[in-house]
Protein backbone atom coordinates (compact mmCIF):
# COMPACT_ATOMS: atom_id res chain seq x y z
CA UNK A 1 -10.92 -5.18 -5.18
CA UNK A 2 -7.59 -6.95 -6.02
CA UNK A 3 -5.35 -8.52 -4.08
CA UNK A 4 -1.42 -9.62 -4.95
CA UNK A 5 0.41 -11.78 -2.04
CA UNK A 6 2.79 -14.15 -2.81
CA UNK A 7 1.77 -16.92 0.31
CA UNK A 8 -1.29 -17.64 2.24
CA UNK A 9 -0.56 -15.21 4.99
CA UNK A 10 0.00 -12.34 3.16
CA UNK A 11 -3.42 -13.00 0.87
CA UNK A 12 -5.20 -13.26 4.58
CA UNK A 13 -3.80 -10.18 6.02
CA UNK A 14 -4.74 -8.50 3.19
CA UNK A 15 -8.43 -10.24 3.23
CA UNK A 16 -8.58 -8.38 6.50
CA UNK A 17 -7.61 -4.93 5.32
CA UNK A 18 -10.51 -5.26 3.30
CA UNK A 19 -12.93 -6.74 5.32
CA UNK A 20 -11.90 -4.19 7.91
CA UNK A 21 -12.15 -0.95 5.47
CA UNK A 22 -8.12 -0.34 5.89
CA UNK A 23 -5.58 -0.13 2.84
CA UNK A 24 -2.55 -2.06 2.63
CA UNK A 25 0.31 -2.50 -0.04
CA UNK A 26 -0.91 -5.55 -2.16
CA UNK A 27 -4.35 -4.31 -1.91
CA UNK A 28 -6.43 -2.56 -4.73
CA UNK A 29 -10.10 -0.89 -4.29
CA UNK A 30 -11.93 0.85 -6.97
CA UNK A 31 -14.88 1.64 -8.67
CA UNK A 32 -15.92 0.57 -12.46
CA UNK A 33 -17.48 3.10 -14.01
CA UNK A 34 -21.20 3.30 -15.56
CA UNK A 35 -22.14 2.17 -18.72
CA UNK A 36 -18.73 0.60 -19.60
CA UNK A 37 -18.11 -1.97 -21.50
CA UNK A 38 -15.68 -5.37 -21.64
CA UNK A 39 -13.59 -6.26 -24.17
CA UNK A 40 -11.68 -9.01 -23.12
CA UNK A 41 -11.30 -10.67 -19.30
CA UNK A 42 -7.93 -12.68 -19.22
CA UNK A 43 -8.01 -14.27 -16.06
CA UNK A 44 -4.38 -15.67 -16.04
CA UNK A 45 -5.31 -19.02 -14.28
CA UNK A 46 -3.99 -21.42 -17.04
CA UNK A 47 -7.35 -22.23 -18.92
CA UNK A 48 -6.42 -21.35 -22.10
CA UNK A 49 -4.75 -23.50 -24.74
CA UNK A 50 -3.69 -22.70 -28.38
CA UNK A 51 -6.04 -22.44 -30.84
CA UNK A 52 -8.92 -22.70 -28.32
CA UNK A 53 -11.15 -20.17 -30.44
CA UNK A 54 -10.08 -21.31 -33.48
CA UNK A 55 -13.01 -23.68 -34.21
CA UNK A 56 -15.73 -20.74 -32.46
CA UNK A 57 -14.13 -18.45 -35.11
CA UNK A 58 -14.96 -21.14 -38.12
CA UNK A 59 -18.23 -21.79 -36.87
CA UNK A 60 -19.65 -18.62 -35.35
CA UNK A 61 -20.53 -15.55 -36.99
CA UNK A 62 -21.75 -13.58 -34.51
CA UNK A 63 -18.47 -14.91 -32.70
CA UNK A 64 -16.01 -13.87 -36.05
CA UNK A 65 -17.42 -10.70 -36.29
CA UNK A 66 -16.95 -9.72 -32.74
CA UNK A 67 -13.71 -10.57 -32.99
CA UNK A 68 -12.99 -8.53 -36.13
CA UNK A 69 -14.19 -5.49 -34.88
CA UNK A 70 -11.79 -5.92 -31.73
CA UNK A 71 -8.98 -6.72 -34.21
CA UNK A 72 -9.71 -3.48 -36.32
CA UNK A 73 -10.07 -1.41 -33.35
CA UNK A 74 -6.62 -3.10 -31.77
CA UNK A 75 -5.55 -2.21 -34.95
CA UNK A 76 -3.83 1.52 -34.40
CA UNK A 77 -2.40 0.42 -31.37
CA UNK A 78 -0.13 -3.03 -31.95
CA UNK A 79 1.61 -4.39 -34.70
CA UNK A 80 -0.19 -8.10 -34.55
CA UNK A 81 -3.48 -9.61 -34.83
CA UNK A 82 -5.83 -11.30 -32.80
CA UNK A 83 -7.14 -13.29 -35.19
CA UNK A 84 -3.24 -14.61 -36.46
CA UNK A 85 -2.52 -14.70 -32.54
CA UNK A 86 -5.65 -17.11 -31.96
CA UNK A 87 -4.86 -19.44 -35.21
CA UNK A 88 -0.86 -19.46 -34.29
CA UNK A 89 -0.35 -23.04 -33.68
């Protein structure tokens, strides 16, 4: 589930539509399905800084080649890299 409320209150009404099985605006249920896979998880909270993977990239194979085989399949889709995005100062 998800939730999106914009004070206390509204995050613990909606808290309660979940706990209590009901739906609500601001609330979102679903289910993942099997045998999927994760790409990336960006969790928004403010924990990243520039150039964090920069040194992991220089360091880590396994790490550098992960990351060029989500550039190249990114690739069709957007005009920029991940790997120019991650060294961008």
């Amino acid at each position: 589930a998800a939730l999106v409320a914009d004070g206390r209150d509204g995050f613990l009404r909606r808290l309660d539509a979940l706990a209590d099985g009901r739906s609500t605006p601001g609330l979102v249920e679903g289910a993942a399905r099997a045998g999927g896979r994760v790409a990336f998880v960006f969790p928004g909270q403010g924990a990243q800084w520039p150039r964090m993977a920069v040194d992991l990239l220089d360091t880590s194979t396994v790490f550098r080649d992960r990351m060029d085989a989500c550039a190249q399949a990114l690739e069709p889709f957007v005009d920029w890299s991940p790997l120019d995005v991650l060294r961008d100062p």
